[in-house]
Each structure stands twice: as structure tokens, then as C-alpha cells.
N, C-alpha and C. Protein backbone atom coordinates (compact mmCIF):
# COMPACT_ATOMS: atom_id res chain seq x y z
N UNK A 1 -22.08 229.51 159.83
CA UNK A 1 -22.38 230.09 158.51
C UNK A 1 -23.29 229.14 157.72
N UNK A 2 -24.16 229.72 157.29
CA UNK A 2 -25.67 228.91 156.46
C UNK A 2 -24.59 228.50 155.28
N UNK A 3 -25.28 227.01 154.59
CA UNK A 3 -24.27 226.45 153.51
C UNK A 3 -25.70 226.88 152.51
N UNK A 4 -24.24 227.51 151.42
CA UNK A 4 -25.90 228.21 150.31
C UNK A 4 -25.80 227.21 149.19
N UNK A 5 -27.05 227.10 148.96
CA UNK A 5 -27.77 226.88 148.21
C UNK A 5 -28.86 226.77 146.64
N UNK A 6 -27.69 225.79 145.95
CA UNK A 6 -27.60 226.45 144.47
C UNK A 6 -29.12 225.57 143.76
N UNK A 7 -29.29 226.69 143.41
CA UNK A 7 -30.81 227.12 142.68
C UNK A 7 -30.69 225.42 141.53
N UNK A 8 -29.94 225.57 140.82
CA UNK A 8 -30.56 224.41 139.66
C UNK A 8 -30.06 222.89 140.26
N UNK A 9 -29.15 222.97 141.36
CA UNK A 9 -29.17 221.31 141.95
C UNK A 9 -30.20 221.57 142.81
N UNK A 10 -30.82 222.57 143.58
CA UNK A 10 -31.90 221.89 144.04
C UNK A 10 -33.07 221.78 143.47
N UNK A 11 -33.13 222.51 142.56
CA UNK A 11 -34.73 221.55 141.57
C UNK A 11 -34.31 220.46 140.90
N UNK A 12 -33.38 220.40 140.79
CA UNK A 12 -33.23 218.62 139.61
C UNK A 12 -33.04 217.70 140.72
N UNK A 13 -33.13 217.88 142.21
CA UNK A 13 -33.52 216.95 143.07
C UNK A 13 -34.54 217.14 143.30
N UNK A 14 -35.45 218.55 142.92
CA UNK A 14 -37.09 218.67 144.08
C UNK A 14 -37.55 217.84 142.35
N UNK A 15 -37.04 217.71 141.29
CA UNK A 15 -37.95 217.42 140.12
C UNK A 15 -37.33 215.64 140.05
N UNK A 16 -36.26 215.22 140.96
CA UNK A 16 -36.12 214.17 141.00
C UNK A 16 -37.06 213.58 142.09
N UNK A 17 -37.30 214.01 142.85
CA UNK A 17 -38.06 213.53 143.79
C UNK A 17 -39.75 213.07 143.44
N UNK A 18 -40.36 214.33 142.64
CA UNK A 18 -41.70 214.77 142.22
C UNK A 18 -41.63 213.09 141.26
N UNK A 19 -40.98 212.85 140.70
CA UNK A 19 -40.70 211.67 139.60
C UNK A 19 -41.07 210.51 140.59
N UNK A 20 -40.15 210.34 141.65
CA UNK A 20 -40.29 209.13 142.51
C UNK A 20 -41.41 209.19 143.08
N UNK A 21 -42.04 210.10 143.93
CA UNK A 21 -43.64 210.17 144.12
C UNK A 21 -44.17 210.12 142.97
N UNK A 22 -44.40 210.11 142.12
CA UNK A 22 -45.20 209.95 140.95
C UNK A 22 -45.34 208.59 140.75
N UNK A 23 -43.92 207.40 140.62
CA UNK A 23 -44.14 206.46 140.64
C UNK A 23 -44.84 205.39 141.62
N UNK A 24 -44.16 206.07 142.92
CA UNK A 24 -45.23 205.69 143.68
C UNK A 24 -46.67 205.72 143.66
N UNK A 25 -46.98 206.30 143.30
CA UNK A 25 -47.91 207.14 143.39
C UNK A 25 -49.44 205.74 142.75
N UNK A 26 -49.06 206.00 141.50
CA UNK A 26 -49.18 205.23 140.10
C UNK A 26 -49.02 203.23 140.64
N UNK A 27 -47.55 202.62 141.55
CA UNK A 27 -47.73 202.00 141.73
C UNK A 27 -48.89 201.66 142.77
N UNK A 28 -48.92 202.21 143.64
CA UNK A 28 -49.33 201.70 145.38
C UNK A 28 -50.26 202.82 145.26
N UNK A 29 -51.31 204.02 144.79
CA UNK A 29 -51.96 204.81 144.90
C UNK A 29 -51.93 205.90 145.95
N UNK A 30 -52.61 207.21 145.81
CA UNK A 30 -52.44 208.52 146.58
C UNK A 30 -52.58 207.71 147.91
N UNK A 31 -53.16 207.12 148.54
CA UNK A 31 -53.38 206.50 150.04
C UNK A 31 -52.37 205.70 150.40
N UNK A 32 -52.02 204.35 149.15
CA UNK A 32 -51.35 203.76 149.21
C UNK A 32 -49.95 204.05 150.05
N UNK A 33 -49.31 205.11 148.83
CA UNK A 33 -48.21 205.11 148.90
C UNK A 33 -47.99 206.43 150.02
N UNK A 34 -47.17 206.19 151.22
CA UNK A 34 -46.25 206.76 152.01
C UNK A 34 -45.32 207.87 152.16
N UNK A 35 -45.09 208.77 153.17
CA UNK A 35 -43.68 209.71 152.51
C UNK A 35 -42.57 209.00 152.63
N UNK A 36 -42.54 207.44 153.55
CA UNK A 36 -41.51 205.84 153.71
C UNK A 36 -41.43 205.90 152.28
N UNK A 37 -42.48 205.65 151.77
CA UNK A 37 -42.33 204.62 150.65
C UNK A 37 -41.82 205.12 149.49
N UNK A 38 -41.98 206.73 149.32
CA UNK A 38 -41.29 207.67 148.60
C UNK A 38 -40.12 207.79 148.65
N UNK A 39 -39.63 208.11 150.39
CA UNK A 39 -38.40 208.30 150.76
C UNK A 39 -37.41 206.99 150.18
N UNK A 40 -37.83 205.95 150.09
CA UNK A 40 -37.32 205.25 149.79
C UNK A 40 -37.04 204.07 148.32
N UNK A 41 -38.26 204.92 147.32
CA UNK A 41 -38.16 205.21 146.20
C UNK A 41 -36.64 205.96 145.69
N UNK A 42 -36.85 207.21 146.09
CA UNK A 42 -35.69 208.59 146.26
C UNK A 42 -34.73 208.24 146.92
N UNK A 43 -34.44 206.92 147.61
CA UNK A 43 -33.68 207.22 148.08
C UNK A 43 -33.00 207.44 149.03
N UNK A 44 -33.86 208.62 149.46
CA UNK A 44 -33.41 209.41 150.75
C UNK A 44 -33.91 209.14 152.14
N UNK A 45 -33.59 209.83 153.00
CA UNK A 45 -34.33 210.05 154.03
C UNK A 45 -35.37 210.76 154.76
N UNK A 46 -36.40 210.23 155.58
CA UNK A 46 -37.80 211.74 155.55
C UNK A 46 -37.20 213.27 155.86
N UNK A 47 -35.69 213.38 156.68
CA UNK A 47 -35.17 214.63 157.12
C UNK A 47 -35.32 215.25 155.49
N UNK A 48 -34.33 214.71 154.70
CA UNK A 48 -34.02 215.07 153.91
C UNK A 48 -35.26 215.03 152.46
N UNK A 49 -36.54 214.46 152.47
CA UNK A 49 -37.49 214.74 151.71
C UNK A 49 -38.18 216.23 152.33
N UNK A 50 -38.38 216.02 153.38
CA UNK A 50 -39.30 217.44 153.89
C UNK A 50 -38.48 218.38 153.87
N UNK A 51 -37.25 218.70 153.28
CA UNK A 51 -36.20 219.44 152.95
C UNK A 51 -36.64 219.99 151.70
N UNK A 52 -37.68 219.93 150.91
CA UNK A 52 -38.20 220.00 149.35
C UNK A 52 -39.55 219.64 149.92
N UNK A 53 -40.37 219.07 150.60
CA UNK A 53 -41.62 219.29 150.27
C UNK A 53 -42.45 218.81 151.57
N UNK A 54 -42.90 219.57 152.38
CA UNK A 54 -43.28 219.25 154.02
C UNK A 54 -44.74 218.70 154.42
N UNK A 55 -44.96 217.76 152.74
CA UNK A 55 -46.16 216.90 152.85
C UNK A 55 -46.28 216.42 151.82
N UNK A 56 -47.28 215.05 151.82
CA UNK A 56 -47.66 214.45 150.89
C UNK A 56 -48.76 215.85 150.33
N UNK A 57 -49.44 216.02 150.80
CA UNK A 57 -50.23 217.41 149.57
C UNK A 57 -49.60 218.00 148.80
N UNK A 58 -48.58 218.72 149.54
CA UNK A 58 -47.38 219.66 149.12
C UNK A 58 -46.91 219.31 147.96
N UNK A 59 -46.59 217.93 147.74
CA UNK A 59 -46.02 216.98 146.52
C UNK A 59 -46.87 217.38 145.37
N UNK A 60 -48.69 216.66 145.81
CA UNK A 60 -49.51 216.46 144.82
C UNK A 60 -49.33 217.95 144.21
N UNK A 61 -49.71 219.15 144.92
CA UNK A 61 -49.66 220.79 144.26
C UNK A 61 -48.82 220.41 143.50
N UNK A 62 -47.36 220.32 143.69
CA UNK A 62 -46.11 220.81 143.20
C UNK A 62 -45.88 219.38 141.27
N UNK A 63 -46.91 218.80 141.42
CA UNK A 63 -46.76 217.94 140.37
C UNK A 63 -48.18 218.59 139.62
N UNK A 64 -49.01 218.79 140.34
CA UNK A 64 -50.22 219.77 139.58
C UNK A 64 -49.62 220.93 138.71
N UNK A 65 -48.54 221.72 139.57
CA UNK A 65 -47.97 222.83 138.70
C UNK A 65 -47.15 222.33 137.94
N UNK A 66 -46.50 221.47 138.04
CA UNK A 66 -45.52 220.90 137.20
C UNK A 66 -46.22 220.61 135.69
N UNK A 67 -46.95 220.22 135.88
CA UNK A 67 -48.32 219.44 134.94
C UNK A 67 -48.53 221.16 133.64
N UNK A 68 -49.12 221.95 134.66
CA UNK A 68 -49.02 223.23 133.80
C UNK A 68 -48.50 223.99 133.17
N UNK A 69 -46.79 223.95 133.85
CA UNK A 69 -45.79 223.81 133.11
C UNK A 69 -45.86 223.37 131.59
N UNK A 70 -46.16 221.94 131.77
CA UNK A 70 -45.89 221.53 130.74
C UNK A 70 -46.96 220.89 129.44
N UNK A 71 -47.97 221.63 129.87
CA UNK A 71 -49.11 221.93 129.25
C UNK A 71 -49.29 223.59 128.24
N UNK A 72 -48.56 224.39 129.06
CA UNK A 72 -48.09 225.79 128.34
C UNK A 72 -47.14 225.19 127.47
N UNK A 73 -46.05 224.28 127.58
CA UNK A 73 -44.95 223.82 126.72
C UNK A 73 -45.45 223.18 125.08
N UNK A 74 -46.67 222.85 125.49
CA UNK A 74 -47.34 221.74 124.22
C UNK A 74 -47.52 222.65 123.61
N UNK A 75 -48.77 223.74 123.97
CA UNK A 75 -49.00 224.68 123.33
C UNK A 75 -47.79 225.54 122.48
N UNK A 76 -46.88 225.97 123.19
CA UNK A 76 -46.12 227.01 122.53
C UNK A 76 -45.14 226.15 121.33
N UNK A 77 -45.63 224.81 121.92
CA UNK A 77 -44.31 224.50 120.43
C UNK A 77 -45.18 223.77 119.08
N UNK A 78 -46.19 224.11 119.60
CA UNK A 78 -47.49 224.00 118.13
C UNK A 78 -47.04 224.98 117.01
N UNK A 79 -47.00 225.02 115.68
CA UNK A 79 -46.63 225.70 114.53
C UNK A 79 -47.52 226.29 114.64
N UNK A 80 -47.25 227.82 114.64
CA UNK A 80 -48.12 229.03 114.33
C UNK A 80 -49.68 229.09 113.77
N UNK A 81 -49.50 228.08 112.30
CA UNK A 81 -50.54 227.65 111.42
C UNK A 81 -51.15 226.51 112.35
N UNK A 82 -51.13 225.95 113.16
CA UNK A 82 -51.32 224.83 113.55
C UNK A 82 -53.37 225.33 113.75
N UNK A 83 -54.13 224.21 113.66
CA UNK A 83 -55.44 224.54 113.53
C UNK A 83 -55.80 224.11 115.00
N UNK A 84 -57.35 224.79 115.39
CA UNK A 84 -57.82 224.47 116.73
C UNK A 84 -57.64 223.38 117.50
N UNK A 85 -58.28 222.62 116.72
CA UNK A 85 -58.47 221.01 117.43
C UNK A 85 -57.03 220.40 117.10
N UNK A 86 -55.80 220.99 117.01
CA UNK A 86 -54.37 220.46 116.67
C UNK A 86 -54.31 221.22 117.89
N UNK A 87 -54.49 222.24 118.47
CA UNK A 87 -53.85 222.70 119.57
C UNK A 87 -54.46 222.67 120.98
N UNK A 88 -55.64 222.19 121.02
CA UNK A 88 -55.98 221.98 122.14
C UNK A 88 -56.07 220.06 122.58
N UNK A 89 -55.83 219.93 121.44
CA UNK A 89 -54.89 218.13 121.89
C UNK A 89 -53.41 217.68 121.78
N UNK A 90 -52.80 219.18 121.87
CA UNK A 90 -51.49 219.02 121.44
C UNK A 90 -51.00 217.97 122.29
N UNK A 91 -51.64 218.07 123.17
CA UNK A 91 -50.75 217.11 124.94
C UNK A 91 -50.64 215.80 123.85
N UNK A 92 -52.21 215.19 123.35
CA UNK A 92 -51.85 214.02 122.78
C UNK A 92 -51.16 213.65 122.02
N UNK A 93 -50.91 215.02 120.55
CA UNK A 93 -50.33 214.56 119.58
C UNK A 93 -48.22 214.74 119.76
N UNK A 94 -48.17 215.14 121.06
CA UNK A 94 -46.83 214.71 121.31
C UNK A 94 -46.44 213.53 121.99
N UNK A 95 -47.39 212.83 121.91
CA UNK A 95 -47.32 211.24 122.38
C UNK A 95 -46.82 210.39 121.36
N UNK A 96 -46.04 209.21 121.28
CA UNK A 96 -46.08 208.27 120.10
C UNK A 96 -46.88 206.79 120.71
N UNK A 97 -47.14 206.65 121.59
CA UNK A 97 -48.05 205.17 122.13
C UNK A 97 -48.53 205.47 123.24
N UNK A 98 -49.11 203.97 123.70
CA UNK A 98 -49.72 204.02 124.83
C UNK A 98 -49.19 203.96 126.16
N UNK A 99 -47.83 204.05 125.82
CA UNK A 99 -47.22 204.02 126.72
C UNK A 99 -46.89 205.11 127.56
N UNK A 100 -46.66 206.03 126.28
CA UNK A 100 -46.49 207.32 126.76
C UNK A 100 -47.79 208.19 127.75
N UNK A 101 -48.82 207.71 127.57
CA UNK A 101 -50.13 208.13 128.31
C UNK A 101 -50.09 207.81 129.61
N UNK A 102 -49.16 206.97 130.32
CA UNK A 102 -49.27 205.99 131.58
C UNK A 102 -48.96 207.21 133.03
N UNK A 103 -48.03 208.13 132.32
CA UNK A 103 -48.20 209.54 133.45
C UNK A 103 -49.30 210.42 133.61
N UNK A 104 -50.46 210.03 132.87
CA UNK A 104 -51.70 210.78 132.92
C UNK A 104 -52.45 210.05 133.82
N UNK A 105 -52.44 208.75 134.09
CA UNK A 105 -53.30 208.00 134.53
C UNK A 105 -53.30 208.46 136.40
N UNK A 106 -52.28 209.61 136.80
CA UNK A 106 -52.15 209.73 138.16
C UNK A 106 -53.12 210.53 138.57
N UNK A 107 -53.99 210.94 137.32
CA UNK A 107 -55.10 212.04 137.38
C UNK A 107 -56.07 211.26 138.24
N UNK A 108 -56.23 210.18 137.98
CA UNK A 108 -57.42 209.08 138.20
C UNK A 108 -57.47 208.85 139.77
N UNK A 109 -56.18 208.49 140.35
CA UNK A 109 -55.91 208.30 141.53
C UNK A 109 -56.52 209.87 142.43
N UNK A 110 -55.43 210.82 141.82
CA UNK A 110 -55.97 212.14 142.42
C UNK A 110 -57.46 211.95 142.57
N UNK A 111 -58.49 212.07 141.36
CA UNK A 111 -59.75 212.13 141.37
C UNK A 111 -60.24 211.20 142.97
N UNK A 112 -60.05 209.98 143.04
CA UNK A 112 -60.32 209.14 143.91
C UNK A 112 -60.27 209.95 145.15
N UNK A 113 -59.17 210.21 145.18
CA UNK A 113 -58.51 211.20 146.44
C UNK A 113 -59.07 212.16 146.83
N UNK A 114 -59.75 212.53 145.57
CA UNK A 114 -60.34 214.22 146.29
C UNK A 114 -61.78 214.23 146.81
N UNK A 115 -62.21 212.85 146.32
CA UNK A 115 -63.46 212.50 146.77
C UNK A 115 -63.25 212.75 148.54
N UNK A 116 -62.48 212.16 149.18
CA UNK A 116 -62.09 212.11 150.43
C UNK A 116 -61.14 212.98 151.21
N UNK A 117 -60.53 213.96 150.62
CA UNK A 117 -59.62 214.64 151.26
C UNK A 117 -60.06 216.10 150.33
N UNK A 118 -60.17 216.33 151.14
CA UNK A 118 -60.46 218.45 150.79
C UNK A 118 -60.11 218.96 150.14
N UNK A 119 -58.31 218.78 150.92
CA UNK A 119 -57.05 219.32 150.35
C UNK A 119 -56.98 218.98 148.89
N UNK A 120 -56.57 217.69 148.79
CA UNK A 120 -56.22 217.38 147.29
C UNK A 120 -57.37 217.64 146.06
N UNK A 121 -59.01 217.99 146.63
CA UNK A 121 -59.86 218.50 145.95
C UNK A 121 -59.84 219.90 145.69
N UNK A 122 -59.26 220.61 146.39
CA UNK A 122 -58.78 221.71 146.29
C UNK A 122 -57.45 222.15 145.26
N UNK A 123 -56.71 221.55 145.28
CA UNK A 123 -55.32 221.72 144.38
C UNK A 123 -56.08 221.08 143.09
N UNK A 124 -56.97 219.81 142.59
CA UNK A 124 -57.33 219.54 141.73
C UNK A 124 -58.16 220.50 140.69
N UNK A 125 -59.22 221.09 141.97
CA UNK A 125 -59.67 222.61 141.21
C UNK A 125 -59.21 223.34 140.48
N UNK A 126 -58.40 223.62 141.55
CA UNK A 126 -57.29 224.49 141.10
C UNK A 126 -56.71 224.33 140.05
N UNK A 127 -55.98 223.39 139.58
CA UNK A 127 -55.67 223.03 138.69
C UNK A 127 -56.21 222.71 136.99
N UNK A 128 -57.63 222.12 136.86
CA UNK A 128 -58.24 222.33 136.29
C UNK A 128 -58.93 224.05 135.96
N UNK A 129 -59.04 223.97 136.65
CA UNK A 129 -59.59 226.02 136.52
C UNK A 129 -58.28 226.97 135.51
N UNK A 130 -57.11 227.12 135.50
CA UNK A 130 -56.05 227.00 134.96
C UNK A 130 -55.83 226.48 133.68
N UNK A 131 -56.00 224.78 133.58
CA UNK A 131 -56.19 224.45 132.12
C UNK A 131 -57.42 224.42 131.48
N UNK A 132 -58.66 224.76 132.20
CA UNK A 132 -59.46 225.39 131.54
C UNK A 132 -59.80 226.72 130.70
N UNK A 133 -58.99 227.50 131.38
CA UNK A 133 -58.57 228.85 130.85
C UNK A 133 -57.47 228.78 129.59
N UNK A 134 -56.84 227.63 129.41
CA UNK A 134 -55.92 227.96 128.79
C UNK A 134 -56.59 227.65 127.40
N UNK A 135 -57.23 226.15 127.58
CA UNK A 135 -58.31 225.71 126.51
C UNK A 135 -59.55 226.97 126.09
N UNK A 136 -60.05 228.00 127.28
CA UNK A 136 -61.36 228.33 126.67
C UNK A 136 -60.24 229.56 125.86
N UNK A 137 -59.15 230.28 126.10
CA UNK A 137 -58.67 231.08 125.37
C UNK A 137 -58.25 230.53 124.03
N UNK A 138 -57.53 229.27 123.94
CA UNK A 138 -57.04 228.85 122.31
C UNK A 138 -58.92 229.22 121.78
N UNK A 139 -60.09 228.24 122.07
CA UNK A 139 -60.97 228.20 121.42
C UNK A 139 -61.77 229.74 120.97
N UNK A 140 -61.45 230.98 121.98
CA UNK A 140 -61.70 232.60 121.22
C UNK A 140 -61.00 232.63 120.37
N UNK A 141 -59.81 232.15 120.25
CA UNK A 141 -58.95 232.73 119.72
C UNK A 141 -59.23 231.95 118.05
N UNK A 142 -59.93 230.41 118.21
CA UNK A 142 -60.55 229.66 116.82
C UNK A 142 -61.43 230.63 116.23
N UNK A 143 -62.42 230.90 117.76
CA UNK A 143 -63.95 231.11 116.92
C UNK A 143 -63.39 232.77 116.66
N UNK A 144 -62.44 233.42 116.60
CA UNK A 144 -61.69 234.77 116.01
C UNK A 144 -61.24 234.50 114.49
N UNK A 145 -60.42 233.12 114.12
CA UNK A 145 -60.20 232.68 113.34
C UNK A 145 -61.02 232.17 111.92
N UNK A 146 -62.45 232.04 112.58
CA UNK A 146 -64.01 231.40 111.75
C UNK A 146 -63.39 229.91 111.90
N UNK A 147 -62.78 228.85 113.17
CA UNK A 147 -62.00 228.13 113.13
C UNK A 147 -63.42 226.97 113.93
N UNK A 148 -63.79 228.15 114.70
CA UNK A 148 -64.59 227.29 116.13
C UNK A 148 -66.08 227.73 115.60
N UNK A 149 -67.48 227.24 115.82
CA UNK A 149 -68.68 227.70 115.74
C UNK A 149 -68.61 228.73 116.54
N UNK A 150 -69.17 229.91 116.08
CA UNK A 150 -69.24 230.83 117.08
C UNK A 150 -70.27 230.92 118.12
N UNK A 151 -71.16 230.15 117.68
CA UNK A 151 -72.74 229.57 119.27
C UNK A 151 -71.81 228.76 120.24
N UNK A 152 -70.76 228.43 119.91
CA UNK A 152 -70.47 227.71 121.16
C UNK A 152 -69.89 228.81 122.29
N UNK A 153 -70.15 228.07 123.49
CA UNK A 153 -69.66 228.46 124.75
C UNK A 153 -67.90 228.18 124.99
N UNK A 154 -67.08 228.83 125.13
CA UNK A 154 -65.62 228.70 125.39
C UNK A 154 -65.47 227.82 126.53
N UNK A 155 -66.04 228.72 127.61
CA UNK A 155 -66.15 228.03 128.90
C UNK A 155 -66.30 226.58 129.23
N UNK A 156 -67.71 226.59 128.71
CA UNK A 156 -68.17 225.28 128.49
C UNK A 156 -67.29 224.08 127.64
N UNK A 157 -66.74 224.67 126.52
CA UNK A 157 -66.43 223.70 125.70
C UNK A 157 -65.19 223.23 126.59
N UNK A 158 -64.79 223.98 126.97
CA UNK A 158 -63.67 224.01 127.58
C UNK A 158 -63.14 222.71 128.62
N UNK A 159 -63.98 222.46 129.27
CA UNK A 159 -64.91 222.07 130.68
C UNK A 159 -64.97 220.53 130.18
N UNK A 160 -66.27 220.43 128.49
CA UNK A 160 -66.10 219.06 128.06
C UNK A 160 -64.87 218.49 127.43
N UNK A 161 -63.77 218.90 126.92
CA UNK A 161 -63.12 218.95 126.32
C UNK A 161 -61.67 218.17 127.62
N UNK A 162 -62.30 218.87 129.02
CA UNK A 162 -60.76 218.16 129.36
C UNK A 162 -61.45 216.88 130.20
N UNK A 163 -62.34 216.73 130.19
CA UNK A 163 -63.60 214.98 130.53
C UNK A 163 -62.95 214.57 129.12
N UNK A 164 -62.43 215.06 128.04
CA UNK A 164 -62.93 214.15 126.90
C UNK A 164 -60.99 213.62 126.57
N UNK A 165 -60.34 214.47 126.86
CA UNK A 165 -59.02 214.43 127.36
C UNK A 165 -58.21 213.24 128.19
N UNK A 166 -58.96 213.90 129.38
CA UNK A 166 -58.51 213.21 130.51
C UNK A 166 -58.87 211.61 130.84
N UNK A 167 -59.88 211.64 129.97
CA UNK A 167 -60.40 210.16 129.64
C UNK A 167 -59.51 209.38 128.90
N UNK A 168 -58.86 209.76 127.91
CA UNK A 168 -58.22 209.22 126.75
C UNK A 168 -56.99 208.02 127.47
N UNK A 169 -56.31 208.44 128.15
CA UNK A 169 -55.17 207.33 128.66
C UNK A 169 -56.02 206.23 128.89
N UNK A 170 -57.30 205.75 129.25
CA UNK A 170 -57.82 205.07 130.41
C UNK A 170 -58.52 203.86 128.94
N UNK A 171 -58.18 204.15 127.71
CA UNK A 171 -58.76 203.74 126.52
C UNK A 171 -58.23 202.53 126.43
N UNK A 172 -56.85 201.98 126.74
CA UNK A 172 -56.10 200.73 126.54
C UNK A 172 -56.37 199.41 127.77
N UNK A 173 -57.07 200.59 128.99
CA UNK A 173 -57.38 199.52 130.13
C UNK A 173 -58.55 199.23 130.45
N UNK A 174 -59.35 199.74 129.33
CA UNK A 174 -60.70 199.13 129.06
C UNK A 174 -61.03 198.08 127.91
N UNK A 175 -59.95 198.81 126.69
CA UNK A 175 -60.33 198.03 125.44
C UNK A 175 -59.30 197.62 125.16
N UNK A 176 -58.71 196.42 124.90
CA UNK A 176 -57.69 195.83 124.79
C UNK A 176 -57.25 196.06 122.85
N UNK A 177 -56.03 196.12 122.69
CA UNK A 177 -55.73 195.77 121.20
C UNK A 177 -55.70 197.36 120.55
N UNK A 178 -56.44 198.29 121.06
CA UNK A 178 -56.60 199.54 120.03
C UNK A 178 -55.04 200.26 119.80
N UNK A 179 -55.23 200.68 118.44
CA UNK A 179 -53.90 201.19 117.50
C UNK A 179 -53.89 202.73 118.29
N UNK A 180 -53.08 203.25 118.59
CA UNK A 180 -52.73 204.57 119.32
C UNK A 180 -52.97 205.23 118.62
N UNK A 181 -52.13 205.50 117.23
CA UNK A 181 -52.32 206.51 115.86
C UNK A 181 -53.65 206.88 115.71
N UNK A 182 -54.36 205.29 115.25
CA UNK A 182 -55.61 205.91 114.56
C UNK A 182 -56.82 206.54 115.76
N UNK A 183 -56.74 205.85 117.30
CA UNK A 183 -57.02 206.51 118.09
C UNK A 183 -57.19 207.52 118.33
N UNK A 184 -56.14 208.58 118.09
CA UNK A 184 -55.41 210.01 118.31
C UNK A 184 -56.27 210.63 117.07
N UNK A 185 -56.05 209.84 116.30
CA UNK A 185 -56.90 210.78 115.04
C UNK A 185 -58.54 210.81 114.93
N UNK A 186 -58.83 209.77 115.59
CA UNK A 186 -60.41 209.54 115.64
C UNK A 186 -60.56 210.81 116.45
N UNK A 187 -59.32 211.14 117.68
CA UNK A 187 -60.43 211.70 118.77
C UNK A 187 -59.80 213.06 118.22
N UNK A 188 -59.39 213.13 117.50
CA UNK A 188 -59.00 214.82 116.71
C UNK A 188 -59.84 214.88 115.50
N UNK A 189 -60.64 214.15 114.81
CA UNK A 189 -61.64 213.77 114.18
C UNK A 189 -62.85 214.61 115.35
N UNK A 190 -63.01 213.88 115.69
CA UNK A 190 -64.61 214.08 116.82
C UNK A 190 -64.30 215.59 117.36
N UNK A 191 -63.27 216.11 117.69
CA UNK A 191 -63.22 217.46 118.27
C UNK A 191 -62.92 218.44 117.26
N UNK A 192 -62.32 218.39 115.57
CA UNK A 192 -62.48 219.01 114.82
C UNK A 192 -63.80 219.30 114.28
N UNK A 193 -65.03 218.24 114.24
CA UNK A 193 -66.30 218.56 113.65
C UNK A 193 -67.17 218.90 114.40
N UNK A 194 -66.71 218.71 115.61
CA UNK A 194 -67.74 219.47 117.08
C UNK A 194 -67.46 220.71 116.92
N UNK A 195 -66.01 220.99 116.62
CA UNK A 195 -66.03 222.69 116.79
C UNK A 195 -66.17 223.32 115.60
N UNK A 196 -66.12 222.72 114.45
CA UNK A 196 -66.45 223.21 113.27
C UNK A 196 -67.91 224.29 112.92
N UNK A 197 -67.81 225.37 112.51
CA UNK A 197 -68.69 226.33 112.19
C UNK A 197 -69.71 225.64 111.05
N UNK A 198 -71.28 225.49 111.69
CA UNK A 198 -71.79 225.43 110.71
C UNK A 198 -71.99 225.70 109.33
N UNK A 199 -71.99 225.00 107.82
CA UNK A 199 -72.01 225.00 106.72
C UNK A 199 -72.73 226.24 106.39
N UNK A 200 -72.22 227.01 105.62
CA UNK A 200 -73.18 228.11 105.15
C UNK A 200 -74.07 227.81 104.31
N UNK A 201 -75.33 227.73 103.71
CA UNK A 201 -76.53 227.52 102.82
C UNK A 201 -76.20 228.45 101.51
């Protein structure tokens, strides 16, 4: 008789696991780090990792979606009134330091990765294509508002907007000393007057 299999202990181990590859990940890099070195992050054993996820790719997807998850989450818990450029940096403004940015930085590694492996250029697409959509819809939904210039491109903005994003964690390991706060506000500064509708005459 098959032993069944309850739905919420096994994601708070497949989401315990996704955690320990992550750290790996972050320490020892996408090449670096091992399904050993995971397995033994977690814990566990390889029987029992490929029991939840039957590859290192498999992982990267399943933390890509995870990612989107919780990128829809930022959004929906933005206040109704909340203005454009408040909601398409929400990711940031639920941060309190720089510390908190240090799970973004696995983007970087991926990038590296996809230079060389197909696969993981593929799930990265993917992935981006997704939060691009989610960004070019808030910004119709500005320039609906008289929130966004209406000459701008959604698509497009869309596109620069997560280069201008995805850059942001990488700010403390270039420039030493910078204040997080006023950071966050500079770069919600720069994306409020980019999208701002020209002055009427």
C-alpha cells in the first residue's frame, strides 16, 4: 500500500529545501555548488532530494516561480491609492536594509549561468517575460490614471525598469558606506520623474 502523502508537509520541505539551495547557491555559485553540497546543506540524502526535485535546473525553475509568487505578493499588498513608481518598486520598498537585498543577488549568478547553459537561459526568460508583464500592466494601468507619460512604451519601460531593479542589490558591493533609505528613495525619485507626464504649457 502507497504511504500518502500530505500536501502542506511536503512543500514546507520542497520550500525548505529551495532555501538550502539558495544558500548554496549564493555561497559556492550555480556551478559551484552540487546536488552533495545541497544535500548536505538540507540535510538529507540525494534519494531523498530527487524526491522534490530531479535536478539542479529543476531547483533553479522552482525558485524562479517561487520568486513570482512573491512578486504578485508585493504588489497586492500595496494600498489601493498607492502611486506608480510606489508599485512597481514595491519589491524594494518592503525591504528595511541591505541586508535584506542579499536574496536578490542569486539573480547575478543565474545571469552568469545562462551565459553557458541553455537550460537555465531558458527558465531565466521565462521568468523575466512574466515580470515583465506584470510591470508593463501596473504602468497601462498609470498611463490610464494620467500617472505615467502616455508616449511611453509599457513594454519597453518595462524591460528598463527591471535592468534598473535588478541592479539595485549589487549597490553596497560596489560602493561602500551608502544609507539604504535614502537610496530607495533616490531610485523612486529617478523612476517617479521618468514616468511622469509631461508639464502642460
Amino acid at each position: 500500500m502507497a504511504r500518502k502523502v500530505d500536501p502542506e508537509k511536503h512543500e514546507e520541505k520542497r520550500l525548505e529545501l529551495l532555501e538550502a539551495a539558495h544558500r548554496c547557491f549564493l555561497r559556492e555559485g550555480l556551478r559551484g555548488a552540487s546536488t552533495a553540497t545541497i544535500c548536505k546543506e538540507a540535510g538529507i540524502s540525494p534519494g531523498h532530494l530527487y524526491h522534490y526535485f530531479s535536478s539542479k535546473e529543476v531547483i533553479v525553475e522552482a525558485m524562479a516561480e517561487d520568486y513570482l509568487r512573491r512578486l504578485h505578493g508585493y504588489f497586492a499588498d500595496q494600498p489601493e491609492d498607492a502611486d506608480t513608481s510606489a508599485l512597481l518598486l514595491s519589491e524594494i520598498w518592503t525591504m528595511q536594509g541591505w541586508s535584506d537585498v542579499e536574496h536578490c543577488r542569486i539573480l547575478f549568478e543565474l545571469l552568469a549561468e545562462a551565459g553557458r547553459n541553455p537550460r537555465i537561459r531558458a527558465i531565466l526568460q521565462e521568468n523575466t517575460r512574466h515580470v515583465r508583464a506584470i510591470l508593463s500592466q501596473t504602468l497601462k494601468a498609470g498611463q490610464a490614471k494620467g500617472e505615467v507619460d502616455p508616449a511611453l512604451d509599457p513594454e519597453q519601460v518595462a524591460a528598463m525598469l527591471i535592468a534598473v531593479v535588478d541592479a539595485a542589490p549589487m549597490l553596497p558591493l560596489m560602493v561602500d558606506g551608502l544609507d539604504f533609505a535614502a537610496s530607495r528613495d533616490m531610485l523612486t525619485l529617478m523612476v517617479r520623474r521618468f514616468l511622469a507626464p509631461p508639464a502642460k504649457e
